[in-house]
Protein backbone atom coordinates (compact mmCIF):
# COMPACT_ATOMS: atom_id res chain seq x y z
CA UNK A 1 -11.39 -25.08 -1.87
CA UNK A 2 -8.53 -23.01 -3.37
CA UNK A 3 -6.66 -20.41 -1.26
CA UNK A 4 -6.94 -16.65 -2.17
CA UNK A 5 -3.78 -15.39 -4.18
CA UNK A 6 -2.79 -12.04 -2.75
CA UNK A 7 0.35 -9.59 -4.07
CA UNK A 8 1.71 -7.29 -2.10
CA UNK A 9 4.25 -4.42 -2.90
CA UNK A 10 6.65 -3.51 -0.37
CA UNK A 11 6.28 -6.35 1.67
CA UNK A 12 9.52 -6.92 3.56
CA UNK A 13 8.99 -4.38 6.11
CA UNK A 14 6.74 -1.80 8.45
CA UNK A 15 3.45 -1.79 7.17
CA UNK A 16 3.34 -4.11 4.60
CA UNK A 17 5.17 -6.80 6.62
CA UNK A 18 2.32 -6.49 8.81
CA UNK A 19 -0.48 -6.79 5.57
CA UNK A 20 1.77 -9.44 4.51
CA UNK A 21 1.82 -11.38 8.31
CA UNK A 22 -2.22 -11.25 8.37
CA UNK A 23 -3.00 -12.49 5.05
CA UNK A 24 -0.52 -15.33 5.75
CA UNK A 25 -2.13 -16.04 9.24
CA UNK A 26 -5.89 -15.84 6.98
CA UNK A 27 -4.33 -18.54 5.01
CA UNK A 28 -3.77 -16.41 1.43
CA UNK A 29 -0.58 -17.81 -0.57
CA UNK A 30 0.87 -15.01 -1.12
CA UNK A 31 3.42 -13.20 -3.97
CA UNK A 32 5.29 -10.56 -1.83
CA UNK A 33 7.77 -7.81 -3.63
CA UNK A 34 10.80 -6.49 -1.65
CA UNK A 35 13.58 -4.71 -2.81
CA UNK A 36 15.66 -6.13 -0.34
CA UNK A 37 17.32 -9.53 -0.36
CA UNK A 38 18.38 -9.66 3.53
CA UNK A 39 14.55 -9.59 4.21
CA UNK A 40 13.36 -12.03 1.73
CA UNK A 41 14.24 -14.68 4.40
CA UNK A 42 11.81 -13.31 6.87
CA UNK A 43 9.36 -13.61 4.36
CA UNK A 44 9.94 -16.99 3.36
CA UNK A 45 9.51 -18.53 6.92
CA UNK A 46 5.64 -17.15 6.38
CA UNK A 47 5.43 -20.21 4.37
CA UNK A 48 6.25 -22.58 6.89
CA UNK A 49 4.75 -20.61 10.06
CA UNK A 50 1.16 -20.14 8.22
CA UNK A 51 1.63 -23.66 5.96
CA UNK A 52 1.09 -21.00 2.95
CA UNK A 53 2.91 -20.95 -0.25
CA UNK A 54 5.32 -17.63 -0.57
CA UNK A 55 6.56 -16.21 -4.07
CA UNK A 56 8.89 -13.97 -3.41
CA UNK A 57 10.47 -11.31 -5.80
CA UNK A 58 13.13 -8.99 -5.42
CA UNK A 59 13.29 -6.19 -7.48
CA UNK A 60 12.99 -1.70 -7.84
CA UNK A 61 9.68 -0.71 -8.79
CA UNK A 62 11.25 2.02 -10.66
CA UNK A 63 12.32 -0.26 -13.52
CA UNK A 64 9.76 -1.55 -15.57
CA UNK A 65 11.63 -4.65 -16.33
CA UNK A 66 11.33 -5.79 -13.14
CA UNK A 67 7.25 -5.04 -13.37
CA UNK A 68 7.22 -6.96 -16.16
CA UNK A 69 8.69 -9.78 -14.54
CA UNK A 70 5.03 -10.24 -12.51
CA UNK A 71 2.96 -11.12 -15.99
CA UNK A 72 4.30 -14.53 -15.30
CA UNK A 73 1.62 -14.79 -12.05
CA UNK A 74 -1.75 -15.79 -13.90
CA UNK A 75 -4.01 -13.88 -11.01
CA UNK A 76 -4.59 -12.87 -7.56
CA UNK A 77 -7.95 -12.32 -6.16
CA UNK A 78 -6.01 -9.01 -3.79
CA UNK A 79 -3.74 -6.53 -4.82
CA UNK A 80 -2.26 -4.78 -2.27
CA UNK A 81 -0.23 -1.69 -3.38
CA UNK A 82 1.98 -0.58 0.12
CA UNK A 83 5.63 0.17 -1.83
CA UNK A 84 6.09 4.17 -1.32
CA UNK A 85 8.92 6.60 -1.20
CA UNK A 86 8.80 9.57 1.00
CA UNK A 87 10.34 13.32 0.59
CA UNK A 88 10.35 15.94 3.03
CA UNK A 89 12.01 18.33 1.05
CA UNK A 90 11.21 22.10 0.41
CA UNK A 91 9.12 22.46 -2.60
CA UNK A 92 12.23 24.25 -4.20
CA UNK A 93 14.51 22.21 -3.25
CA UNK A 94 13.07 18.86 -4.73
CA UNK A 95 15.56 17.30 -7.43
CA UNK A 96 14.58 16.56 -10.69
CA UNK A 97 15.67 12.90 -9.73
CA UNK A 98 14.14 12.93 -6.52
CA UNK A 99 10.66 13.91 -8.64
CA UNK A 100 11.26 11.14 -10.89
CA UNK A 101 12.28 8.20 -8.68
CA UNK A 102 9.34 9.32 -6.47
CA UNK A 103 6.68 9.39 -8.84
CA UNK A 104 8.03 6.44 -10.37
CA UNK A 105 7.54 4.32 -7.59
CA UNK A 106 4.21 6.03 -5.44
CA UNK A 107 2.66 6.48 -8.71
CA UNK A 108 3.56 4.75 -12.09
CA UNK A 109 4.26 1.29 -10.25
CA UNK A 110 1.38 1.31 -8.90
CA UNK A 111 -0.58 2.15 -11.90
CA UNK A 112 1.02 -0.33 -13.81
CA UNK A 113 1.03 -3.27 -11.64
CA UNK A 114 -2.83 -2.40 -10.96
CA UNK A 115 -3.03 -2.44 -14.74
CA UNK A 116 -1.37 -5.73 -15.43
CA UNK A 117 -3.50 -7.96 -12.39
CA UNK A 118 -7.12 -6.01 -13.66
CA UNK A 119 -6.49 -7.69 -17.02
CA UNK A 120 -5.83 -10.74 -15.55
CA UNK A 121 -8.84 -10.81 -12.85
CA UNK A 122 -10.70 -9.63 -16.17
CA UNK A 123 -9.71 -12.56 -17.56
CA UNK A 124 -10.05 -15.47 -15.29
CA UNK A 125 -13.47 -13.46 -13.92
CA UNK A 126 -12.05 -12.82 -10.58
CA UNK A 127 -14.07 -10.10 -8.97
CA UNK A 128 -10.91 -9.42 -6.91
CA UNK A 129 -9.71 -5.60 -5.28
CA UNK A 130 -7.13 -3.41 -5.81
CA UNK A 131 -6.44 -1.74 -2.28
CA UNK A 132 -3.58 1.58 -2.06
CA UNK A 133 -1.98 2.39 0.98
CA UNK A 134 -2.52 6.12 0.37
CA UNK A 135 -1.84 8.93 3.06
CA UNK A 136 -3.74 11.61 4.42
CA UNK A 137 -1.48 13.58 2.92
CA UNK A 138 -3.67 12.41 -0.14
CA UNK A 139 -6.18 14.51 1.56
CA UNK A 140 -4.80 17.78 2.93
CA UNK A 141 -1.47 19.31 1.82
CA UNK A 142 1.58 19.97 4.59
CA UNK A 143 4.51 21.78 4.87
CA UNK A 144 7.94 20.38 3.30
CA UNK A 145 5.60 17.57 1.32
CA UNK A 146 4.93 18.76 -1.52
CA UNK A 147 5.96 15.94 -4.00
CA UNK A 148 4.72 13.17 -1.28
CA UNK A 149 1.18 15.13 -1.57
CA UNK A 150 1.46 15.23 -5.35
CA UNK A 151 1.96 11.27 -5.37
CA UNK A 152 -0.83 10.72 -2.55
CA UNK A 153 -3.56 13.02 -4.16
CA UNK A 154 -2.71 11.47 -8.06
CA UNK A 155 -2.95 8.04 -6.27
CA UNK A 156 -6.53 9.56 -4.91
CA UNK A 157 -7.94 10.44 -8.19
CA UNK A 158 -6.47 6.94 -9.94
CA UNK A 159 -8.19 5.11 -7.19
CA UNK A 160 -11.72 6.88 -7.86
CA UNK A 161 -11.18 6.61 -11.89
CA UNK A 162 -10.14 3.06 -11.69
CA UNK A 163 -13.30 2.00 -9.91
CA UNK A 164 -15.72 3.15 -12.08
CA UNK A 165 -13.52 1.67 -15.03
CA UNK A 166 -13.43 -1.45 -13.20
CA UNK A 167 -16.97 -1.75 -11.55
CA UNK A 168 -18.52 -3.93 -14.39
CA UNK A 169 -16.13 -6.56 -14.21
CA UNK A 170 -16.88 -6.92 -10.56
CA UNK A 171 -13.29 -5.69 -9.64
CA UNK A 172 -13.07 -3.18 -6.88
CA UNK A 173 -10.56 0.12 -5.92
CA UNK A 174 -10.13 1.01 -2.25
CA UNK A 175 -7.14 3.28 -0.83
CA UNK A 176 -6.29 3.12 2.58
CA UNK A 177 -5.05 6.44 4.17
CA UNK A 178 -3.40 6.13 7.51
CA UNK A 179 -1.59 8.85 9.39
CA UNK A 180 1.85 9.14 10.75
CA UNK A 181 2.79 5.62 11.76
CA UNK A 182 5.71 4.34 13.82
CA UNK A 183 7.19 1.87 11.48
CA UNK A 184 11.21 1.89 12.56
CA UNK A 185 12.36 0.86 15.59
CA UNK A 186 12.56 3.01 18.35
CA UNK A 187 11.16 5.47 16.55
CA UNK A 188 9.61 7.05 19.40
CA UNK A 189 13.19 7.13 20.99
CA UNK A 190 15.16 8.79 18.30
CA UNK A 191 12.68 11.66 16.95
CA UNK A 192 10.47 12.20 20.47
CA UNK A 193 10.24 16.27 19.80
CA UNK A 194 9.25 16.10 16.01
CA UNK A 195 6.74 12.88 17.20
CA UNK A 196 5.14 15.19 19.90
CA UNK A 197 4.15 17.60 17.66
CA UNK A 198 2.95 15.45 15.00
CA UNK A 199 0.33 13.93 17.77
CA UNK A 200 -0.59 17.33 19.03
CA UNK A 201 -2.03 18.05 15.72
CA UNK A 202 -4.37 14.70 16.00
CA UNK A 203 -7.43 14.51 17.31
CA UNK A 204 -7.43 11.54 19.12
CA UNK A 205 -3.67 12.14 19.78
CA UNK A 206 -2.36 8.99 18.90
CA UNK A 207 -0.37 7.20 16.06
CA UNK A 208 -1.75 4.88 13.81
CA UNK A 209 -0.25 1.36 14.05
CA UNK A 210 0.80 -1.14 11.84
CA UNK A 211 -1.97 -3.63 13.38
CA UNK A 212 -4.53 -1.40 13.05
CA UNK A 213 -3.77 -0.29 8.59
CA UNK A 214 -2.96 -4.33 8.22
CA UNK A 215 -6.41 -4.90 9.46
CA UNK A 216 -8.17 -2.24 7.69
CA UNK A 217 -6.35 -3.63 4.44
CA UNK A 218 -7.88 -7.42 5.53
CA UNK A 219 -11.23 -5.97 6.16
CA UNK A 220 -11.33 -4.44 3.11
CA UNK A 221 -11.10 -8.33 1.01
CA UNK A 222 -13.77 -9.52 2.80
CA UNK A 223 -17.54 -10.19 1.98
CA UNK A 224 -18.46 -7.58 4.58
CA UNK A 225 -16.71 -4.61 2.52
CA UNK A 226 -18.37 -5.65 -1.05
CA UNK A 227 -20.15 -2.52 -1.63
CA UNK A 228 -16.92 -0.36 -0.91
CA UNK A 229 -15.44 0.97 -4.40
CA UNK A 230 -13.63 3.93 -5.22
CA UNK A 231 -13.48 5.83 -1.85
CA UNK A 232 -10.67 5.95 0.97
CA UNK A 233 -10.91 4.46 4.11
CA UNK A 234 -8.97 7.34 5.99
CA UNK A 235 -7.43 6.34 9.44
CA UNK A 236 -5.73 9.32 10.53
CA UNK A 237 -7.53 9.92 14.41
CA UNK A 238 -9.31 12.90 13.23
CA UNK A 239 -6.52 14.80 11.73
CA UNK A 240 -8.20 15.77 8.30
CA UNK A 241 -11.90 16.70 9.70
CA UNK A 242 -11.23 19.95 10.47
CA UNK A 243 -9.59 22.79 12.84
C-alpha cells in the first residue's frame, strides 16, 4: 500500500512543525518547505524517527522561482498551507513593502502553490485536500491588524471559491482558524501583560495549542471529514461567537 504524500509550507517551526511531527508519526512521506537552513536538520531526523521519507526545500515564498521549483513533485494527496507573515502595525503606518511581502506570502503563495498541486491531483485523480491555516482574524477584524485581516479574510473567500471549483474532481478546501497560539518559547514569560488580555477576551480563556491545530489539520485528511469542503474549522475558544 503506498504512503500518503503530504506538503507542508512553513514547516520548520511552531505550528507547522507540529502538522509536520503528526503526519510523520501517521506515517505520510512528507515534502516540508522552510525558509530556514539551521532547521532543515530537525526536519530531516523525521525521516529516521517515523521511518518516513522527508523532501526538504528551502526557499522564500515570496519569489516565485522558488514556487516553481515544487512542479518537480508529481502529487500529494494533502496540502497543507501553514507559511504566514504577521503585522501589527497601524493601518497608516503599514509600508508599501510591508503590504507586498505580506500579501505575497499569506496570500499569493498560497494561491499558487494550491494552484500548481490541484492540477496535479487533477491529473493523477487524487481526490486529495487543500487545508489553510487561516486565523480568526479571517473572521472578525482587530485593532493594529489590518493587513493580517486583509490576508486572513482573502484567504477566507479563496478557500470557499476554490471548493466549489474543485468539488467535481473530488478535491477538497478546508481552512483552519485557530486563535492566539503560544508558538515561541517562553512566550508566556516574556509578553505575560499583553497575553492576559488576549485570554480575557476568550471565552473559554485559554490559548490554542500547537497539539490541538496539528490535530485539527490531521482530522481534517481523514475518511471521517469527507463531506467537509469549503468552510473553516474555527478553533478560537469562543472568541468570534459573540459579546
Amino acid at each position: 500500500m503506498l504512503r500518503k504524500k503530504t506538503l507542508i509550507t512553513g514547516a520548520g517551526y511552531g505550528i507547522g512543525r507540529e502538522i509536520a511531527e503528526k503526519f510523520a508519526a501517521k506515517g505520510h512521506d512528507l515534502f516540508l518547505l522552510t525558509r530556514k537552513k539551521n532547521e532543515a536538520k530537525s526536519l530531516k531526523n523525521l525521516e529516521k524517527k517515523y521511518n518516513i521519507k522527508t523532501n526538504i526545500f528551502i526557499g522564500d515564498l515570496r519569489n516565485p522561482k522558488f514556487i516553481n521549483k515544487l512542479k518537480k513533485i508529481k502529487y500529494v494527496d494533502n496540502l497543507i498551507n501553514n507559511a504566514a507573515m504577521a503585522n501589527t502595525k497601524y493601518f497608516v503606518n503599514v509600508s508599501d513593502k510591508e503590504l507586498r511581502d505580506l500579501i505575497d506570502v499569506n496570500l499569493l503563495a498560497t494561491f499558487r502553490i494550491s494552484q500548481i498541486f490541484s492540477k496535479k491531483m487533477i491529473k493523477n485523480k487524487v481526490k486529495g485536500i487543500i487545508i489553510s491555516i487561516s486565523s480568526q482574524l479571517g473572521h472578525v477584524g482587530a485593532y493594529n491588524r489590518t493587513l493580517y485581516c486583509l490576508s486572513k479574510f482573502g484567504l477566507e473567500g479563496l478557500n470557499k471559491s476554490m471548493a466549489l471549483d474543485l468539488s467535481k474532481f473530488g478535491i477538497r478546501t478546508v481552512t483552519v482558524s485557530p486563535t492566539k497560539t503560544l508558538v515561541r518559547p517562553n512566550e508566556h514569560l516574556k509578553t505575560p501583560k499583553r497575553l492576559n488580555i488576549i485570554r480575557k477576551k476568550i471565552p473559554l480563556k485559554k490559548f490554542s495549542t500547537k497539539s490541538e491545530i496539528a490535530s485539527i489539520v490531521y482530522f481534517l485528511t481523514t475518511d471521517a471529514a469527507n463531506s467537509i469542503t469549503g468552510t473553516s474549522i474555527v478553533s478560537d475558544g469562543g472568541w468570534t461567537a459573540g459579546k
